[in-house]
N, C-alpha and C. Protein backbone atom coordinates (compact mmCIF):
# COMPACT_ATOMS: atom_id res chain seq x y z
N UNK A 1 114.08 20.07 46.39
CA UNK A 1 114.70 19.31 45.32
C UNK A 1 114.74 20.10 44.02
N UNK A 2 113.71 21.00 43.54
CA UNK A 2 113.92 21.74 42.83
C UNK A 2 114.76 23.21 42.84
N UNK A 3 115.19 23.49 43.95
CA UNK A 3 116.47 24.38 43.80
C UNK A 3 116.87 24.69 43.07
N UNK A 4 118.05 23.50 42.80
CA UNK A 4 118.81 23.88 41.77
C UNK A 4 118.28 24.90 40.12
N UNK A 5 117.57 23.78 39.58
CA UNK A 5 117.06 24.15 38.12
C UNK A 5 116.69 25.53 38.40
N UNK A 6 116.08 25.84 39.77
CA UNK A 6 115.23 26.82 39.99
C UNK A 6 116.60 28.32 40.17
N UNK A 7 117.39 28.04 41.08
CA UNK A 7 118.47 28.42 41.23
C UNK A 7 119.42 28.97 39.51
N UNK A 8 119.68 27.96 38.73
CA UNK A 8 120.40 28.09 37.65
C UNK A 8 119.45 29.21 36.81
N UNK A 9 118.15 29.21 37.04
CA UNK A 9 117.07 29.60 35.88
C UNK A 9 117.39 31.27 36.79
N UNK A 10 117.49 31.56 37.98
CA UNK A 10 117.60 33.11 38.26
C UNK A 10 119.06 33.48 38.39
N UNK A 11 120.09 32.77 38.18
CA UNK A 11 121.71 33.42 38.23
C UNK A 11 121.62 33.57 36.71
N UNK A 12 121.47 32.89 35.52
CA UNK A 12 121.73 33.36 34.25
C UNK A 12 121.55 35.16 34.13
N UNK A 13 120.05 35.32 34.94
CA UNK A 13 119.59 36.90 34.23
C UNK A 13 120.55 37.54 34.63
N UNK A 14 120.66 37.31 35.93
CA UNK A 14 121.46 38.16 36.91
C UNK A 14 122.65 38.13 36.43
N UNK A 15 123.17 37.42 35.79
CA UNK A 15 124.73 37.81 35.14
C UNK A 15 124.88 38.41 33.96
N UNK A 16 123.38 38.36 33.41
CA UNK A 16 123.19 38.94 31.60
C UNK A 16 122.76 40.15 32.16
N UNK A 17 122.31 40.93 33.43
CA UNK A 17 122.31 42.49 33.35
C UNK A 17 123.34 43.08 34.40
N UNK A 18 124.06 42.34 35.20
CA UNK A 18 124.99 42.88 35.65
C UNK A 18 126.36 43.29 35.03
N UNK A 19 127.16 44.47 35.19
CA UNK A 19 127.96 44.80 34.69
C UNK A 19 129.55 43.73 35.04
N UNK A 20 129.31 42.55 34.61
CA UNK A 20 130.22 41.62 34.89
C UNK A 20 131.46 41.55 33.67
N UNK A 21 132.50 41.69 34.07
CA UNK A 21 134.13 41.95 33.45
C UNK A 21 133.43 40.65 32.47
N UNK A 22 134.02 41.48 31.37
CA UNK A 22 133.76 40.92 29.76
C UNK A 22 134.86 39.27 29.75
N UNK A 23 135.56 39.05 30.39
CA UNK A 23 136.39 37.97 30.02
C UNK A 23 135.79 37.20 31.20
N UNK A 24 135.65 37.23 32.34
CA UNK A 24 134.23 36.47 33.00
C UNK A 24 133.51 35.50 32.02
N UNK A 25 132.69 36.79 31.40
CA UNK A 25 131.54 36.09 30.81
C UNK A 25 132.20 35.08 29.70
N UNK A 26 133.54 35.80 29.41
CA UNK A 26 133.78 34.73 28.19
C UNK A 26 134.26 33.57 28.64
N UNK A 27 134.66 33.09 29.58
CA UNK A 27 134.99 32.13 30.49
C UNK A 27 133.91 31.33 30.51
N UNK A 28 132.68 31.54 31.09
CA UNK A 28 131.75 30.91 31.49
C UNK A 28 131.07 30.17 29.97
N UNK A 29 130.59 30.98 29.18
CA UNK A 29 130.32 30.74 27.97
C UNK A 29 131.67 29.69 27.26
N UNK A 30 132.78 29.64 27.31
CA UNK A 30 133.88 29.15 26.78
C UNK A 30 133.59 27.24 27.56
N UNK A 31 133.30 27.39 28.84
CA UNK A 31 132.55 26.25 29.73
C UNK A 31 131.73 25.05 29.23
N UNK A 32 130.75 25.80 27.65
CA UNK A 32 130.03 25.36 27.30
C UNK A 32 130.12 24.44 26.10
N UNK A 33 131.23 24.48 25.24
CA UNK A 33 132.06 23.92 24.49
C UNK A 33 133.29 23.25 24.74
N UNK A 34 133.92 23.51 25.71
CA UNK A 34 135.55 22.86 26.55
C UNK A 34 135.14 21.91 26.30
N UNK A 35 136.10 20.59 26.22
CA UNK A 35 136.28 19.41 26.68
C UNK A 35 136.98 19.49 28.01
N UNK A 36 136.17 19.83 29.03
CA UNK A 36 136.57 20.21 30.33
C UNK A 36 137.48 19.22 30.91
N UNK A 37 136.96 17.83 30.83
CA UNK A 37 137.49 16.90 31.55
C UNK A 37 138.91 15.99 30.94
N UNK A 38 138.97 16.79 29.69
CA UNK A 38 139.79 15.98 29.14
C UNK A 38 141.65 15.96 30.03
N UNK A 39 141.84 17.08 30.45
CA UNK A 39 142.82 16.77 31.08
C UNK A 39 142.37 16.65 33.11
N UNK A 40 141.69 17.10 33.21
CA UNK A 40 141.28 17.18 35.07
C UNK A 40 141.01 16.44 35.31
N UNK A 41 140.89 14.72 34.50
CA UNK A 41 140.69 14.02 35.89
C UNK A 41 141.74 12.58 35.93
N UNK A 42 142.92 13.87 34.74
CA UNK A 42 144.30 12.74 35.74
C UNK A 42 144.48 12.46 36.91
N UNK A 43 144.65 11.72 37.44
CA UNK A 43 145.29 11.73 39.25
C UNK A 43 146.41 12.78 39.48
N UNK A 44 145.88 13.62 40.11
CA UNK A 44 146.04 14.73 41.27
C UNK A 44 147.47 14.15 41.77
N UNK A 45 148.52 15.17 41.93
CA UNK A 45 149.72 14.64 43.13
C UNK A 45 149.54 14.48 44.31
N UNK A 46 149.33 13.11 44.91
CA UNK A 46 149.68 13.19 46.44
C UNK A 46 150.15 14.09 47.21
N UNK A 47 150.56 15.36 47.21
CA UNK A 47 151.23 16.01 47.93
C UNK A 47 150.38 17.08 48.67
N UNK A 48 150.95 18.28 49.45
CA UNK A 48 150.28 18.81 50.67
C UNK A 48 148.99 19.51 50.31
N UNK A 49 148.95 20.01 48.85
CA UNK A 49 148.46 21.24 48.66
C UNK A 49 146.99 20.28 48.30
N UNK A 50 146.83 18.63 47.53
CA UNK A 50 145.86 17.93 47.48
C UNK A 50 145.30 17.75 48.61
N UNK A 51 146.19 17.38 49.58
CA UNK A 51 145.50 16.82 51.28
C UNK A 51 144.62 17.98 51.44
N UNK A 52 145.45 19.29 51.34
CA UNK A 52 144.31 20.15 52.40
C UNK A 52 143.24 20.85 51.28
N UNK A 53 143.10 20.76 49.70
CA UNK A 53 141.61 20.93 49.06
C UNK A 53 141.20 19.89 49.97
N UNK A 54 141.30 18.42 50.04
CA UNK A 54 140.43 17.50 50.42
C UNK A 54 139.83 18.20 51.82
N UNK A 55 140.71 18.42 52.62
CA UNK A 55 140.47 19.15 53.96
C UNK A 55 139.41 20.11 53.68
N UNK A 56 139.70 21.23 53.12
CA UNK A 56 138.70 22.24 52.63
C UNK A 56 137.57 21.86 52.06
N UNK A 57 137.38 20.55 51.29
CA UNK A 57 136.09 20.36 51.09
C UNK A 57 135.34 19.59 51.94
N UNK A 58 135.91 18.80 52.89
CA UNK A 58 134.79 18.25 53.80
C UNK A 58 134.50 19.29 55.19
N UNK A 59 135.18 20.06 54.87
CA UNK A 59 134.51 21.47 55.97
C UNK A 59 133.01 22.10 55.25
N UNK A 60 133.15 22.35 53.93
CA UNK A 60 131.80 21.99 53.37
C UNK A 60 131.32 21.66 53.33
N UNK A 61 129.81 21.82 54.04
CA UNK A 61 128.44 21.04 54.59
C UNK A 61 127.33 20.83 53.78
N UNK A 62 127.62 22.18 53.29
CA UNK A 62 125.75 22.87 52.64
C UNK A 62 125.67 22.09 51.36
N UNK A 63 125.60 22.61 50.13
CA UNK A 63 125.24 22.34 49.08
C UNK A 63 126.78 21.92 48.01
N UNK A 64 127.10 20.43 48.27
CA UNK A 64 128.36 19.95 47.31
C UNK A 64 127.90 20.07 46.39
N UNK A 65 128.71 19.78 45.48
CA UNK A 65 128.67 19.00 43.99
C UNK A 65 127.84 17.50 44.41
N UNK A 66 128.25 16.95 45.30
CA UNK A 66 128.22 15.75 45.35
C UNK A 66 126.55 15.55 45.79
N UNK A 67 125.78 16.38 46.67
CA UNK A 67 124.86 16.60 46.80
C UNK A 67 124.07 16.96 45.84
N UNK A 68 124.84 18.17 44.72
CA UNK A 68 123.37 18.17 43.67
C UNK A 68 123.55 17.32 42.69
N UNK A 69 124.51 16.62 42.90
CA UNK A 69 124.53 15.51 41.65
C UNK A 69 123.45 14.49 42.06
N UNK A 70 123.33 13.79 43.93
CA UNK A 70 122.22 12.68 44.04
C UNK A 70 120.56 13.56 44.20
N UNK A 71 120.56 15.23 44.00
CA UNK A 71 119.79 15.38 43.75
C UNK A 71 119.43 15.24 42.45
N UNK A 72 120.33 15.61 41.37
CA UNK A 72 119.50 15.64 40.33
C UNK A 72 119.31 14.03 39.96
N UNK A 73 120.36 13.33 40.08
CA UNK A 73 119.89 11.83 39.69
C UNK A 73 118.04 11.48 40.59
N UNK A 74 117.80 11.81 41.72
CA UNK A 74 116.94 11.21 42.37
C UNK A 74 115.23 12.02 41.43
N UNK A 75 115.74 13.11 41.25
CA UNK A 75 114.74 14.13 40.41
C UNK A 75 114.79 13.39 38.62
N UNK A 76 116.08 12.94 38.47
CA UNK A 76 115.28 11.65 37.03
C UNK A 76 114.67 10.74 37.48
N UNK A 77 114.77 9.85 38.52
CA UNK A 77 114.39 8.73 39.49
C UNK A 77 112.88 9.01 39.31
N UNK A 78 112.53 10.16 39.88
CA UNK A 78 111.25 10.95 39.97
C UNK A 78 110.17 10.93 38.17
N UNK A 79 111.12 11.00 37.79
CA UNK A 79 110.45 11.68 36.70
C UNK A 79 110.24 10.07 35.69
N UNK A 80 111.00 8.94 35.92
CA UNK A 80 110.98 7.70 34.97
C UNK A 80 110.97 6.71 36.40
N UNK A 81 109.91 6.46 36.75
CA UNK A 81 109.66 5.22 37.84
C UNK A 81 109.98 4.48 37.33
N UNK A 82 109.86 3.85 36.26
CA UNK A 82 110.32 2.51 35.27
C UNK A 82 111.46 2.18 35.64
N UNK A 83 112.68 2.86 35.90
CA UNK A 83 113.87 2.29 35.88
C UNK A 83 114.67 2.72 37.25
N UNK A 84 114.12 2.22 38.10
CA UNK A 84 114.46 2.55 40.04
C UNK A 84 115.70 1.80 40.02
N UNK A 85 115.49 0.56 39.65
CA UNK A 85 117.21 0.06 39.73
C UNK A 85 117.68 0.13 39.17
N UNK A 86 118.35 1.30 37.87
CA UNK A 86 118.91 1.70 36.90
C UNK A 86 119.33 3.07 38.11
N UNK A 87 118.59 3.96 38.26
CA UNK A 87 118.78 4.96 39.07
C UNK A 87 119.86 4.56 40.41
N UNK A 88 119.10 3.57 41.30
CA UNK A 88 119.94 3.55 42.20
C UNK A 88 121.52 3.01 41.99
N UNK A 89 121.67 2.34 40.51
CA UNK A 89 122.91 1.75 40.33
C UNK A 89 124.00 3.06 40.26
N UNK A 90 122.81 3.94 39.24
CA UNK A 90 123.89 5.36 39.04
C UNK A 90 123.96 6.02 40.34
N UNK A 91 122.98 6.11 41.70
CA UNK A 91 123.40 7.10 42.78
C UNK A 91 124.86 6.29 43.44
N UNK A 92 124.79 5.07 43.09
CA UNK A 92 125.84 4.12 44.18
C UNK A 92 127.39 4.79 43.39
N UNK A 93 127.36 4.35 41.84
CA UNK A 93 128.15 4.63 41.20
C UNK A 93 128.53 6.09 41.26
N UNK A 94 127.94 6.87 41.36
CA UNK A 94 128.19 8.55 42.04
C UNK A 94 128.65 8.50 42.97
N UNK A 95 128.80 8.11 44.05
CA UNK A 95 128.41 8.44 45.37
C UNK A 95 129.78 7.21 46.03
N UNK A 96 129.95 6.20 45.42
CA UNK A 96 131.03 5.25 45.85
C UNK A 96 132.29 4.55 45.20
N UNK A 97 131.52 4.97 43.46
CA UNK A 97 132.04 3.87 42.29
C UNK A 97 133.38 4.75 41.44
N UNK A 98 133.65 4.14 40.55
CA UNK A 98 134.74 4.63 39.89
C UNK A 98 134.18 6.18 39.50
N UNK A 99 133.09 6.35 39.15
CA UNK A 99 132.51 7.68 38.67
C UNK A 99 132.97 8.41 40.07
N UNK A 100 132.76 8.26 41.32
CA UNK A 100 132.85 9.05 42.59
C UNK A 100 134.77 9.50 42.77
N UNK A 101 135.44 8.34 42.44
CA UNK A 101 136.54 8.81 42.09
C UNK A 101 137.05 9.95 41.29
N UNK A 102 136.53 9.58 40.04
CA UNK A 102 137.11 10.64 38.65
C UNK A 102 136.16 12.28 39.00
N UNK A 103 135.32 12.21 40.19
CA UNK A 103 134.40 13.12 40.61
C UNK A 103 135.59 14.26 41.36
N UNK A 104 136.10 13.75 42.80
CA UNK A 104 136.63 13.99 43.65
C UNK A 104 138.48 14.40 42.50
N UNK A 105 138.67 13.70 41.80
CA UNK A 105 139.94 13.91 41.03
C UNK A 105 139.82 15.21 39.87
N UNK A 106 138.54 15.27 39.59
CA UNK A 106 138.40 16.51 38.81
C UNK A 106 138.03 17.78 39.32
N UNK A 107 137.66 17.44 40.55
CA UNK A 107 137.22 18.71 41.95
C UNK A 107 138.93 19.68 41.75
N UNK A 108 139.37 17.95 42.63
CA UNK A 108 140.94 18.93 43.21
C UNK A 108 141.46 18.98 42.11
N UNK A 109 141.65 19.09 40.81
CA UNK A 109 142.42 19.30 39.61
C UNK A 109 141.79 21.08 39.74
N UNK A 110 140.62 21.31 39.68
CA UNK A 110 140.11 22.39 39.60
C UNK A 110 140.47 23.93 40.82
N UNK A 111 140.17 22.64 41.84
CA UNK A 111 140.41 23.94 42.61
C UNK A 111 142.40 24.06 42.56
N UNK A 112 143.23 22.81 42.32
CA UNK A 112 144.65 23.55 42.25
C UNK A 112 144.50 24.19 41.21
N UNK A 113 144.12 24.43 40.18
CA UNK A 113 144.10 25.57 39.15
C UNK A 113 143.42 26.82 39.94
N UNK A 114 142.55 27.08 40.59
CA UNK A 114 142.07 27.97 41.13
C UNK A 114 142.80 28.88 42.29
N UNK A 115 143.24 27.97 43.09
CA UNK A 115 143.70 28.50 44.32
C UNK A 115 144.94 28.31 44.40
N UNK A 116 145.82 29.24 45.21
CA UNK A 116 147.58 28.90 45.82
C UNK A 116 146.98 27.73 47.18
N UNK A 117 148.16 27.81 47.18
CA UNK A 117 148.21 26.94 48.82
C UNK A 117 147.72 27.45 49.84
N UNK A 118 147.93 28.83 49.76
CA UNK A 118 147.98 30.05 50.91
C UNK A 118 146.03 30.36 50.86
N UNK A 119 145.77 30.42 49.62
CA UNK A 119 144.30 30.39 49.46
C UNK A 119 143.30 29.26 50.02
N UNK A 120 143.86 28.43 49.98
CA UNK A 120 143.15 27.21 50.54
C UNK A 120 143.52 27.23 51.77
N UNK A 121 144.40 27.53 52.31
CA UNK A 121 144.97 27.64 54.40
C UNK A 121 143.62 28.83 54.60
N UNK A 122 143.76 30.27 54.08
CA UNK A 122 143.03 31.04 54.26
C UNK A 122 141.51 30.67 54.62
N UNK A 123 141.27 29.60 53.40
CA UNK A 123 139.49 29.05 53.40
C UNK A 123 139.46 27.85 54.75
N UNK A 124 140.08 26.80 54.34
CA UNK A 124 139.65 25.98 55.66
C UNK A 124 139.72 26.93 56.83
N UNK A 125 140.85 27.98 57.13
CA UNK A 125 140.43 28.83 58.11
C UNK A 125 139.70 29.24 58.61
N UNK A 126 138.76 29.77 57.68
CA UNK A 126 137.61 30.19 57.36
C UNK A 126 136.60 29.81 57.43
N UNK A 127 136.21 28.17 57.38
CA UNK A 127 135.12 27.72 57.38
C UNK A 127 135.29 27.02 58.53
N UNK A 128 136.78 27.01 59.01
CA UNK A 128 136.25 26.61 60.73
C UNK A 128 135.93 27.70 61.71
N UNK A 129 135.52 28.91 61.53
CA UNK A 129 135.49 29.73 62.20
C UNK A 129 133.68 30.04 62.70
N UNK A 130 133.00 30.49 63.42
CA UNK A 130 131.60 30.77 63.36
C UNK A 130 131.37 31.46 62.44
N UNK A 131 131.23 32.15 61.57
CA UNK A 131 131.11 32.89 60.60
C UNK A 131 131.61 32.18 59.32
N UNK A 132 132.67 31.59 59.13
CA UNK A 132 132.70 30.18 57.88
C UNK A 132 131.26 29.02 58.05
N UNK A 133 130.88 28.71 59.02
CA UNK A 133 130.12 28.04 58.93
C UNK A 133 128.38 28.69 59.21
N UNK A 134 128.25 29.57 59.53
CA UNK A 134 127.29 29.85 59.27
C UNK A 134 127.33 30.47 57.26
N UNK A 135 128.42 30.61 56.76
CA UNK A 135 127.96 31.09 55.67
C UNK A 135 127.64 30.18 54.71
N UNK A 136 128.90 28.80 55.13
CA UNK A 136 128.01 27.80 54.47
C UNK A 136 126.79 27.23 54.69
N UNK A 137 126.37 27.16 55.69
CA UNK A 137 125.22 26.86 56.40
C UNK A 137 124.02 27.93 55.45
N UNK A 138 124.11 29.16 55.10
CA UNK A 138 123.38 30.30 54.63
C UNK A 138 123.49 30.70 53.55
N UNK A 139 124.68 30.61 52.54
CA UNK A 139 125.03 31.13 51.14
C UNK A 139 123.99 30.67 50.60
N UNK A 140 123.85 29.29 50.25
CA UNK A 140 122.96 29.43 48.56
C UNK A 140 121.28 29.83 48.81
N UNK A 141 120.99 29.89 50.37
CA UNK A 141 119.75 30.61 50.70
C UNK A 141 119.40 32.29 50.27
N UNK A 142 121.22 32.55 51.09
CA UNK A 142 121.07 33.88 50.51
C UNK A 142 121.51 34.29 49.07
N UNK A 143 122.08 33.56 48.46
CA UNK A 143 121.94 34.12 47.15
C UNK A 143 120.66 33.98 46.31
N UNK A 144 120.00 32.50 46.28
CA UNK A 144 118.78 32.48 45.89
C UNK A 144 117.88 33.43 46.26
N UNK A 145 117.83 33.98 46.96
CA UNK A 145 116.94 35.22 48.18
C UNK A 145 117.54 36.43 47.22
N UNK A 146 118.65 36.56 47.27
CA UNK A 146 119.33 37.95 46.61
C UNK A 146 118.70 38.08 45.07
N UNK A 147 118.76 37.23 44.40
CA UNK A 147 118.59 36.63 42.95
C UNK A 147 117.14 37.28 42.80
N UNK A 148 116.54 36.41 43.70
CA UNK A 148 114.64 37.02 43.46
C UNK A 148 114.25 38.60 43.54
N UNK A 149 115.16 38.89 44.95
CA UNK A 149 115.01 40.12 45.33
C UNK A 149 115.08 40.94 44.09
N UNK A 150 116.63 40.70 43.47
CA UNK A 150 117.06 41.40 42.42
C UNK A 150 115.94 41.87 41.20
N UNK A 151 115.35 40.27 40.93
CA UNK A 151 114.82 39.98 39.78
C UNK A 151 113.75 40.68 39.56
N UNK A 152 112.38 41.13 41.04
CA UNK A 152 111.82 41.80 41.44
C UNK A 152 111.63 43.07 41.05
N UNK A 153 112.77 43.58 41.59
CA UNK A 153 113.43 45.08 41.72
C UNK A 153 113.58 45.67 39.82
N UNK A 154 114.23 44.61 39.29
CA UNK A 154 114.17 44.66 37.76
C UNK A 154 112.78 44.58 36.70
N UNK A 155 111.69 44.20 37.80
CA UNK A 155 110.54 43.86 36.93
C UNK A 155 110.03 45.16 37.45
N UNK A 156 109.94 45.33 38.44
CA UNK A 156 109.78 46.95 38.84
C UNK A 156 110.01 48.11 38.33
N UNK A 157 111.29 48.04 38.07
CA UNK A 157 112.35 49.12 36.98
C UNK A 157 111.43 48.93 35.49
N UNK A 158 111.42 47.97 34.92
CA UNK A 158 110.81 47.50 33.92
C UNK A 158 109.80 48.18 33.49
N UNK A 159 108.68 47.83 34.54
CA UNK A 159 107.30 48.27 34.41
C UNK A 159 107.17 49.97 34.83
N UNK A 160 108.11 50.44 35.49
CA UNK A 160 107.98 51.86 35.79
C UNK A 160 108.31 52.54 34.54
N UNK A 161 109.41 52.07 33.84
CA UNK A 161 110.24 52.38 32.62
C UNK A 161 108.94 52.36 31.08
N UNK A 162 108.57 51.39 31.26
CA UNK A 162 107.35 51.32 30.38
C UNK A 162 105.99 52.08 30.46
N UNK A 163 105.72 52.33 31.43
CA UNK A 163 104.88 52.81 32.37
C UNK A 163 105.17 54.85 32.08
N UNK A 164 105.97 55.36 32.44
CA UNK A 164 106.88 56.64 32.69
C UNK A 164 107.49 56.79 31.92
N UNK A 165 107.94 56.11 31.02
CA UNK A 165 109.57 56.40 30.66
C UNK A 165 110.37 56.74 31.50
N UNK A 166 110.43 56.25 32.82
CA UNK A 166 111.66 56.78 34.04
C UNK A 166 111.25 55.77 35.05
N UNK A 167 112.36 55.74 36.17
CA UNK A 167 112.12 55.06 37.50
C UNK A 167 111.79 55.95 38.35
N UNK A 168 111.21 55.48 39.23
CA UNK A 168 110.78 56.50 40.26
C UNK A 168 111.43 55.99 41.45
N UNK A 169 112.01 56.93 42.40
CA UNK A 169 112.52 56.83 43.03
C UNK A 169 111.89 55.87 44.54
């Protein structure tokens, strides 16, 4: 259940020392001020290219949006016993209610900004294949895994650097 936080707390470094394209970062940072939702969670066009995001996302098993959202609600749940049926009103309302709507409508607003048509044929492709699904099945393991490894390797560098003035091979 703690993943995530745990997760978010080792991708920050990892993007503040990797040599990541300067308009990236300004993107992500730009994220933090947007009024993101103000236009994404018009209703989406009925048409082909909506059907198959929807398609493409329930081929997605592992770790939704929709999943770390009733995690993190259940991790406030955790943290304020006082208000259990306040909590469960918000997991229902996530998970079934008008909020679960404007959820799913700001997804596919996002990914048609993201992807062609041809990009999304490519992915459901992809994740029906043995190798699409084992990666969902395995990604945020292995990136969390990669992340530490990394982080490691940098405290290493660190301490050799302080240590030497150099890395050692």
């Amino acid at each position: 259940m703690k993943l995530l936080p745990l997760l978010s707390l080792f991708l920050m470094p990892a993007c503040s020392f990797s040599q990541i394209d300067s308009s990236f970062i300004k993107k992500i940072k730009a994220l933090d001020t947007a009024d993101v939702l103000k236009y994404d969670t018009m209703a989406a066009p009925n048409d082909p290219l909506t059907q198959k995001i929807k398609l493409l996302r329930s081929e997605r098993t592992d770790l939704t949006i929709e999943k770390i959202i009733q995690i993190k609600i259940m991790e406030e749940q955790q943290k304020d016993t006082s208000r259990k049926a306040f909590y469960q009103k918000l997991l229902t309302e996530a998970s079934t209610g008008r909020t679960s709507t404007l959820i799913e409508t700001y997804l596919v607003n996002l990914y048609r900004k993201t992807f062609t048509e041809a990009e999304i044929d490519d992915l459901v492709r992809f994740y029906n294949t043995a190798a699409g699904k084992k990666m969902d099945n395995s990604y945020l393991l292995l990136l969390v895994q990669s992340v530490k490894g990394a982080e490691q390797l940098l405290k290493m560098a660190a301490k050799d650097l302080e240590k030497n003035g150099k890395i050692k091979n």
